[in-house]
N, C-alpha and C. Protein backbone atom coordinates (compact mmCIF):
# COMPACT_ATOMS: atom_id res chain seq x y z
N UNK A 1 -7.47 22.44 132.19
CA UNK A 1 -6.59 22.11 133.30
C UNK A 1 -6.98 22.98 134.50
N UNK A 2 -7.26 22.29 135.29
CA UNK A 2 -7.59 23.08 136.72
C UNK A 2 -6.67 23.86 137.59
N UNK A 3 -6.76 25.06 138.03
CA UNK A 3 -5.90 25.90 138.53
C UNK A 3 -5.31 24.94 139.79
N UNK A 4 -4.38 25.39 140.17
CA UNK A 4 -3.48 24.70 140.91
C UNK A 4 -4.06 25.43 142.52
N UNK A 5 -4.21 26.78 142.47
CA UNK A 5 -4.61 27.78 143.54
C UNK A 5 -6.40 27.46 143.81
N UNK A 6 -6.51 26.67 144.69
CA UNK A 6 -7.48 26.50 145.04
C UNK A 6 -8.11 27.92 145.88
N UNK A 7 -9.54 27.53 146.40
CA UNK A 7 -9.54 28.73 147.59
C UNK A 7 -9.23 28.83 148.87
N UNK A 8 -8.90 27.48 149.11
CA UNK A 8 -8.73 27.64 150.63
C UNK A 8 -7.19 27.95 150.70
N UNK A 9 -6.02 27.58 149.24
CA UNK A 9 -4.65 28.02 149.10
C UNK A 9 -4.78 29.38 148.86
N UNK A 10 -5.41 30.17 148.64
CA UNK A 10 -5.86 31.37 148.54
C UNK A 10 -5.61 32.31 149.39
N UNK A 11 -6.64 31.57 150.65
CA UNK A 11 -6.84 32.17 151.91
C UNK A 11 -5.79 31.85 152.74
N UNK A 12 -5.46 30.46 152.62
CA UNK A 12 -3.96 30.51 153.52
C UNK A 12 -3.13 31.43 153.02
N UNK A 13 -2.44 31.84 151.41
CA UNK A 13 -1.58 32.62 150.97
C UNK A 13 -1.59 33.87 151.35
N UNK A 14 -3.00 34.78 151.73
CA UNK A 14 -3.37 36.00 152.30
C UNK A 14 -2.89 35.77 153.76
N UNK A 15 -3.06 35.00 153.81
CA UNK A 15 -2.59 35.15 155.71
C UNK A 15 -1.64 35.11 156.01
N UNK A 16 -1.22 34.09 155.54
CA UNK A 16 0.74 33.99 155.67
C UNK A 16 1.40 35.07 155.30
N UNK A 17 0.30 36.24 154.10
CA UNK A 17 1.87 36.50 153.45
C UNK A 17 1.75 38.01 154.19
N UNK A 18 0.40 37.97 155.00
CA UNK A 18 0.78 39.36 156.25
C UNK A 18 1.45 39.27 157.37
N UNK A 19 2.34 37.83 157.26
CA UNK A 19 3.64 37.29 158.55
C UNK A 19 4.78 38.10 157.35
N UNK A 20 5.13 39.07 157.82
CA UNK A 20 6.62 39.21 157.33
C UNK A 20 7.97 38.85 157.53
N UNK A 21 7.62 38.19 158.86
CA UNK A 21 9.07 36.82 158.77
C UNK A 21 9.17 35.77 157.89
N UNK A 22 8.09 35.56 157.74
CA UNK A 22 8.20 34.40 155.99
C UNK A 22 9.00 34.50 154.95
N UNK A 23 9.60 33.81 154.78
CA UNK A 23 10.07 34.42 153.20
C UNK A 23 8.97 33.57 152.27
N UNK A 24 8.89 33.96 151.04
CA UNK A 24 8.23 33.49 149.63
C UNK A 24 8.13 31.91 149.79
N UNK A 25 9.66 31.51 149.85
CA UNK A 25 10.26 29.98 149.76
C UNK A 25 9.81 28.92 151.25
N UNK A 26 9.45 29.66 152.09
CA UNK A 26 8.53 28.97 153.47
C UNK A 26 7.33 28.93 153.33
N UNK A 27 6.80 29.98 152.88
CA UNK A 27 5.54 29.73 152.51
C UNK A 27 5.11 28.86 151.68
N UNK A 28 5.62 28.74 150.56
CA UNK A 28 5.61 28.09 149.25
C UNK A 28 5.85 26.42 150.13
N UNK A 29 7.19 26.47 151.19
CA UNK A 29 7.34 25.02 151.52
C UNK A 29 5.49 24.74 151.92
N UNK A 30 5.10 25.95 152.80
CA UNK A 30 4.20 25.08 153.43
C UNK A 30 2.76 25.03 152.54
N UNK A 31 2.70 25.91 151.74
CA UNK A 31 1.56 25.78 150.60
C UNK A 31 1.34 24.06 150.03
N UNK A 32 2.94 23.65 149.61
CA UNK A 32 3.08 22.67 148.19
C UNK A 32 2.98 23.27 147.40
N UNK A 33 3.70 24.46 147.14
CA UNK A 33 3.59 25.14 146.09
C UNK A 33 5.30 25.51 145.60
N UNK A 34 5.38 26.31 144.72
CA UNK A 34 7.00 26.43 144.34
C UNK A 34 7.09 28.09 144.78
N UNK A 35 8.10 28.70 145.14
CA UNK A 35 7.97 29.93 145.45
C UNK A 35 8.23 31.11 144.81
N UNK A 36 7.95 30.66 143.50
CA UNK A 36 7.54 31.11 142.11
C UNK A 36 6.17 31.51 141.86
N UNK A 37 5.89 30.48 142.32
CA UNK A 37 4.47 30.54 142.11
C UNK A 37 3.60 31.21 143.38
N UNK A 38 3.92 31.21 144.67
CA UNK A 38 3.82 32.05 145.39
C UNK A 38 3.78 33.88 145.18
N UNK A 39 5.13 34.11 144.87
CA UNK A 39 5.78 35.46 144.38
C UNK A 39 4.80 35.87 143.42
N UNK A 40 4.84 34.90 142.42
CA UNK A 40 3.78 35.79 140.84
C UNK A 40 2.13 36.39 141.52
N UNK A 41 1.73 34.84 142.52
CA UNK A 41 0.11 35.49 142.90
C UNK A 41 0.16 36.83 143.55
N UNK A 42 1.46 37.04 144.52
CA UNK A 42 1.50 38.03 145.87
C UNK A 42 1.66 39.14 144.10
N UNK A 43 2.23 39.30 143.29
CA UNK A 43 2.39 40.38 142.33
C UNK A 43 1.92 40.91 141.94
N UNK A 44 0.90 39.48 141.53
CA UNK A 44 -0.28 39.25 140.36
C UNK A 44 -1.59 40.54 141.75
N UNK A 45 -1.89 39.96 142.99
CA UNK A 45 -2.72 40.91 143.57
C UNK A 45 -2.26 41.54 144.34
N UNK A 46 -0.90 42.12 143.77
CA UNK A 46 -0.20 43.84 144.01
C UNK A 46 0.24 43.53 145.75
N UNK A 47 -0.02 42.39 146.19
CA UNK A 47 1.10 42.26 148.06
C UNK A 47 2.36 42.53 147.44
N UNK A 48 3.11 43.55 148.00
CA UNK A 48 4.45 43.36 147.91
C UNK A 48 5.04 43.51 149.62
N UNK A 49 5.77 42.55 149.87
CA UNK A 49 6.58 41.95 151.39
C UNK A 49 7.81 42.96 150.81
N UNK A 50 8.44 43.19 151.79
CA UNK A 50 9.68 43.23 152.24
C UNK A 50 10.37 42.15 152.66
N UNK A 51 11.99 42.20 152.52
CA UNK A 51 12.69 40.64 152.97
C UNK A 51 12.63 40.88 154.27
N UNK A 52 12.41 39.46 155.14
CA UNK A 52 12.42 39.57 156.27
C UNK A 52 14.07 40.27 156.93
N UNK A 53 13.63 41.23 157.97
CA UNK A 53 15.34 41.45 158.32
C UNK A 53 15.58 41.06 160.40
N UNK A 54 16.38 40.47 160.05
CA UNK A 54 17.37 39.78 161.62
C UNK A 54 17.74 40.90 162.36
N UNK A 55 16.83 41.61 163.56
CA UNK A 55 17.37 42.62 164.20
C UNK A 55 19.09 42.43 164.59
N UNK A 56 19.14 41.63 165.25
CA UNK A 56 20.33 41.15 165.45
C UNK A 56 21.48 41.27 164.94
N UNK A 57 21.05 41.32 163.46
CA UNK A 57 22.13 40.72 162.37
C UNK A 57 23.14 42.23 162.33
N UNK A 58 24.37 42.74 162.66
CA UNK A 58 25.14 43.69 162.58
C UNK A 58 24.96 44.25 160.77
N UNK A 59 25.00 45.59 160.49
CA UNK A 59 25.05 46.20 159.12
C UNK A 59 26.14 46.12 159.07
N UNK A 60 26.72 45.76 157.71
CA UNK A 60 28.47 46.24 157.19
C UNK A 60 28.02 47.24 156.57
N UNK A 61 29.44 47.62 157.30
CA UNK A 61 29.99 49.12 157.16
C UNK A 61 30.33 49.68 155.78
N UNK A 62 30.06 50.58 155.28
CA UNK A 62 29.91 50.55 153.79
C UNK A 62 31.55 51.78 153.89
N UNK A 63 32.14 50.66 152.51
CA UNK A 63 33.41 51.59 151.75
C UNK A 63 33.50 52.92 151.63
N UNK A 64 34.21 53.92 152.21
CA UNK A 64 34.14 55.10 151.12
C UNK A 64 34.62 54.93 150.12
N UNK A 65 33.68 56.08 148.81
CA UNK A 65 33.89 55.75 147.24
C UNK A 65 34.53 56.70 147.30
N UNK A 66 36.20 56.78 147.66
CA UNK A 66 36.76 58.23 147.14
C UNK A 66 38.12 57.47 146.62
N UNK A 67 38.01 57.46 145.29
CA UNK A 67 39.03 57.11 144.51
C UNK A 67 40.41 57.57 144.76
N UNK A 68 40.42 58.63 144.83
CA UNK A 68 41.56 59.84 145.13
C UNK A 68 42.69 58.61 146.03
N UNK A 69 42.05 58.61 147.78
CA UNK A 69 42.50 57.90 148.70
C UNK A 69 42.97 56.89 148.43
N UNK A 70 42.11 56.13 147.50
CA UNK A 70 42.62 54.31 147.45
C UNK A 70 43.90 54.57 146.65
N UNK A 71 43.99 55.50 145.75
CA UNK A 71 45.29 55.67 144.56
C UNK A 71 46.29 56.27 145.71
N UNK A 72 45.98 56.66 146.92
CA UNK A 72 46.97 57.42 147.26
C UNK A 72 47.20 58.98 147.15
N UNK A 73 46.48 59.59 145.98
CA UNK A 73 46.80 60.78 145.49
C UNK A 73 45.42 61.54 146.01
N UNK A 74 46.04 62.54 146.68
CA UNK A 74 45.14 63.41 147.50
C UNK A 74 44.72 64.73 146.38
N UNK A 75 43.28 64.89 146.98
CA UNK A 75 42.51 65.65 145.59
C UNK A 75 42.77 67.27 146.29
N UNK A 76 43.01 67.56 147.26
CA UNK A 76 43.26 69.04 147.99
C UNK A 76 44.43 69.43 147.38
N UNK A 77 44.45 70.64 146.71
CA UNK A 77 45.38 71.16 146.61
C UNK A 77 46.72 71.58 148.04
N UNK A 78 47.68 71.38 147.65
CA UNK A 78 48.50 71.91 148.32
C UNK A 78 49.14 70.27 149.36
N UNK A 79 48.91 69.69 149.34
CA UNK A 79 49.18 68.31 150.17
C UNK A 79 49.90 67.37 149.15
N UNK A 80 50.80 66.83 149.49
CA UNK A 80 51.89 66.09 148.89
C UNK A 80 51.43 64.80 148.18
N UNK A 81 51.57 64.55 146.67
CA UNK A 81 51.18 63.65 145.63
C UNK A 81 52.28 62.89 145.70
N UNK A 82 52.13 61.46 145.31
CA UNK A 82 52.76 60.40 145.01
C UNK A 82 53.34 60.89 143.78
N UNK A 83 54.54 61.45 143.52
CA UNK A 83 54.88 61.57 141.82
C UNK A 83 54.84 60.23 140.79
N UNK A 84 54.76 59.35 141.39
CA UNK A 84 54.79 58.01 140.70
C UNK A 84 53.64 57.85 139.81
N UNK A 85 52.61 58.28 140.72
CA UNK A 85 50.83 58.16 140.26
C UNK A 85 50.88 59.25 138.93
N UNK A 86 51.38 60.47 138.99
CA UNK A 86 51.24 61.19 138.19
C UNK A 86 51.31 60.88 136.86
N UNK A 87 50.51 61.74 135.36
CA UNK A 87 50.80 60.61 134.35
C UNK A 87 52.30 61.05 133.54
N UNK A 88 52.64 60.77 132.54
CA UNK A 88 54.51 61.08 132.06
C UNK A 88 53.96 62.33 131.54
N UNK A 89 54.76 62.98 131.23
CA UNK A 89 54.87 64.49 130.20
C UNK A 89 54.98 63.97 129.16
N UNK A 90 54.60 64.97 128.06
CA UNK A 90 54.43 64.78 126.82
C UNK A 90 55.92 64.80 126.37
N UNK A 91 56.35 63.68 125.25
CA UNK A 91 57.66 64.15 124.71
C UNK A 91 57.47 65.57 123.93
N UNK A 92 59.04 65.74 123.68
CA UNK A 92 59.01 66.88 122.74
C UNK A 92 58.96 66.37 121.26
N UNK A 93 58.27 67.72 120.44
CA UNK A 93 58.02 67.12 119.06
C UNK A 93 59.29 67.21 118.41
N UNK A 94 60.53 67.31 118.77
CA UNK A 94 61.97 67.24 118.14
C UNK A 94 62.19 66.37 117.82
N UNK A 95 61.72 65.10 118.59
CA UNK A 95 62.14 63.30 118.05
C UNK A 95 61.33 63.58 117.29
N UNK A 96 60.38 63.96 116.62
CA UNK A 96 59.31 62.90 115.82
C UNK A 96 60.03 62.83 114.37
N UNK A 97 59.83 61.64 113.75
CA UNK A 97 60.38 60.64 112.74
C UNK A 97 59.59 60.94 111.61
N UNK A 98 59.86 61.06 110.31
CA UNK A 98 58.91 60.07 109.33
C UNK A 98 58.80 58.51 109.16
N UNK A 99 58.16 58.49 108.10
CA UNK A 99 58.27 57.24 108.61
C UNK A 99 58.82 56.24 107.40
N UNK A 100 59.21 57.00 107.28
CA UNK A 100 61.47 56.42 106.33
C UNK A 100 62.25 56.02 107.21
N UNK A 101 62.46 57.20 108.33
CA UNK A 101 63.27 56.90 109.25
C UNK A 101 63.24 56.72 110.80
N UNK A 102 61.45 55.87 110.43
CA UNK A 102 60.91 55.01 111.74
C UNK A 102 62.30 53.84 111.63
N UNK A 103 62.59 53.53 113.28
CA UNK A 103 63.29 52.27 113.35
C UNK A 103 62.32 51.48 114.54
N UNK A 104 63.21 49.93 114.68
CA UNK A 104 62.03 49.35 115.79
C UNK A 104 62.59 49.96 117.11
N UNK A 105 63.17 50.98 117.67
CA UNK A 105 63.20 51.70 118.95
C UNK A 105 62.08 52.44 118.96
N UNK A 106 61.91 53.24 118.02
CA UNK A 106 60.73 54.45 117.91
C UNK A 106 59.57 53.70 118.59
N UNK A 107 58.72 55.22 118.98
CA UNK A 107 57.32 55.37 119.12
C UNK A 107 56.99 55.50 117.85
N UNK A 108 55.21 54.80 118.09
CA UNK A 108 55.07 55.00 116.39
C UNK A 108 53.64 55.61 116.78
N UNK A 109 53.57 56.42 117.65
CA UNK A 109 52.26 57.52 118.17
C UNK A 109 51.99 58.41 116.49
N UNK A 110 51.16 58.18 116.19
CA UNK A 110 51.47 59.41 114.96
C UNK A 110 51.16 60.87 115.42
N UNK A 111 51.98 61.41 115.05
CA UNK A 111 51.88 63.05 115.29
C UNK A 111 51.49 64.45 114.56
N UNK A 112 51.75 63.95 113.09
CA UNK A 112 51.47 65.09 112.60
C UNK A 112 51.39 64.06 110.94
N UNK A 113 51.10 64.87 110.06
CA UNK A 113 51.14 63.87 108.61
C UNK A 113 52.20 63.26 108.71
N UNK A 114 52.18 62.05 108.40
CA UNK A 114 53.34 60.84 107.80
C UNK A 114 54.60 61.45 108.92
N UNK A 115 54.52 61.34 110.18
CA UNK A 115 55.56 61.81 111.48
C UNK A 115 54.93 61.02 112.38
N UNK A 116 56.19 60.54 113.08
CA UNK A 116 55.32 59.91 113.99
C UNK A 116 56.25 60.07 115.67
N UNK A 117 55.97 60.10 116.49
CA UNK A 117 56.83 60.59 117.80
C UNK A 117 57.95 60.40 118.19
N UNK A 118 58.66 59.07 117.52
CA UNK A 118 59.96 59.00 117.97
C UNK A 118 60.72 58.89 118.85
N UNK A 119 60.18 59.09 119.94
CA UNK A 119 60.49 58.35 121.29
C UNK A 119 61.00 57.37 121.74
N UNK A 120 61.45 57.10 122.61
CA UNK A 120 61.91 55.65 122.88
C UNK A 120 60.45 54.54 123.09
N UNK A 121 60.74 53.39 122.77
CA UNK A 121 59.28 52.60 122.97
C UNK A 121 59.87 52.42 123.89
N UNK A 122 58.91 52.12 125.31
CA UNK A 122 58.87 51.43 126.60
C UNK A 122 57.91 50.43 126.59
N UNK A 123 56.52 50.88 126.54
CA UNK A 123 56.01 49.61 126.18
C UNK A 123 54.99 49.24 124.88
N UNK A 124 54.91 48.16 124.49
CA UNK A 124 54.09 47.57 123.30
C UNK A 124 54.83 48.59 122.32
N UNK A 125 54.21 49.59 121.61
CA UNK A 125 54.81 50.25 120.20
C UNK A 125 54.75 51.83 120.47
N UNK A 126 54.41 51.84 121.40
CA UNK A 126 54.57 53.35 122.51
C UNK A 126 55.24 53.64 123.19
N UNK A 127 55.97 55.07 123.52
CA UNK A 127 56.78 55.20 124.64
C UNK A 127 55.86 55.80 125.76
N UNK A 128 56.23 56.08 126.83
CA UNK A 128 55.39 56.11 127.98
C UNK A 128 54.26 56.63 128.31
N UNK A 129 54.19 57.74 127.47
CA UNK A 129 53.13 59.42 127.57
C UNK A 129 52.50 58.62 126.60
N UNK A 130 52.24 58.04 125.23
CA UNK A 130 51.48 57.50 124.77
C UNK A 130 51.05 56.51 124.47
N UNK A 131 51.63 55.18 125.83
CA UNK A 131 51.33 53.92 126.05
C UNK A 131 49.92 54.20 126.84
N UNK A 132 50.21 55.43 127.96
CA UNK A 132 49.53 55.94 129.10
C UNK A 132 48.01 56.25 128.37
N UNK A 133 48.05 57.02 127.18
CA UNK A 133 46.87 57.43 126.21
C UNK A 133 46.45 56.32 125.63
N UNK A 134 47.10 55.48 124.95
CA UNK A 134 46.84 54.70 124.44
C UNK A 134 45.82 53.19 124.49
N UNK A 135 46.68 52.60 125.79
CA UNK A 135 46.32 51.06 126.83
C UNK A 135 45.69 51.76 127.92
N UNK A 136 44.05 51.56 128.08
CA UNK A 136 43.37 51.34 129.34
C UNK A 136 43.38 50.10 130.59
N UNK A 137 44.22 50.25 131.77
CA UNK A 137 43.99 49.01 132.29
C UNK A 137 42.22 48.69 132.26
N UNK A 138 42.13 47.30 132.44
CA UNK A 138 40.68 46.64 132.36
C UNK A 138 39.86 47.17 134.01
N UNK A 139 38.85 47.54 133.64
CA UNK A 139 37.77 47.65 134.70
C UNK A 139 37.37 46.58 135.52
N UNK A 140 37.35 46.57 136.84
CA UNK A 140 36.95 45.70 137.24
C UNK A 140 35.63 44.83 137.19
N UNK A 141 34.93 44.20 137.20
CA UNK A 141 33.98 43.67 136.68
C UNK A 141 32.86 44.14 137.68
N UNK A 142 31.38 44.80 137.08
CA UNK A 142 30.48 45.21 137.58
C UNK A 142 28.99 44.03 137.86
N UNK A 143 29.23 43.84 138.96
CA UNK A 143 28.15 42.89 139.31
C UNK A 143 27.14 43.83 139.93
N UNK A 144 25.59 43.68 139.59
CA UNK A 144 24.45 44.47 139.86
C UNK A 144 23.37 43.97 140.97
């Protein structure tokens, strides 16, 4: 089967592909080629382009990554916290139950052999301090 890359597609592909306003997929339109197949030759003999960039085109402004801020809760000592954000205190180990005299109010955190926290449940089968340990909200989804 005869190569598809002739020489004179060769020599056009070298020339074009030292226009760096081209993208892969223009070239390729104007080859008759797919811009697949473009990309692999420029790889295959080590051209690597840059994407063309639009002077024009305004940069977005990039997020600050400071977690602290978005929660609200300031990381400097001495400056006023949301108490809400904060996580619960630990119960005291005075409730904790065996588990004879687990009922369905209890926390059922286990605490120590066959004891278990005793707490009021707030949510699912935990009370608050060890719903908090317990249930991770879900991560937002990482696109690369």
């Amino acid at each position: 089967m005869p190569s598809p890359w002739s020489v004179e597609k060769q020599e056009q592909l070298r020339e074009l592909a030292k226009d760096q306003s081209l993208s892969n997929g223009h070239i390729a339109d104007l080859l008759g080629m797919t811009r697949n197949a473009v990309a692999g030759k420029l790889y295959r003999w080590k051209i690597f382009r840059s994407r063309p960039v639009d002077p024009n085109k305004p940069k977005k402004p990039r997020k600050p990554k400071n977690f602290f801020a978005e929660l609200g809760v300031c990381k400097t000592p001495g400056l006023p916290v949301d108490p809400t954000l904060l996580p619960p205190t630990e119960p005291a180990r005075e409730y904790a139950v065996s588990l004879m005299d687990l009922r369905h109010k209890h926390c059922r955190y286990p605490v120590e052999d066959n004891m278990f926290c005793g707490s009021k449940r707030v949510r699912g089968a935990y009370c608050d301090y060890h719903a908090e340990r317990c249930y991770q909200p879900p991560r937002p989804p990482r696109y690369v």
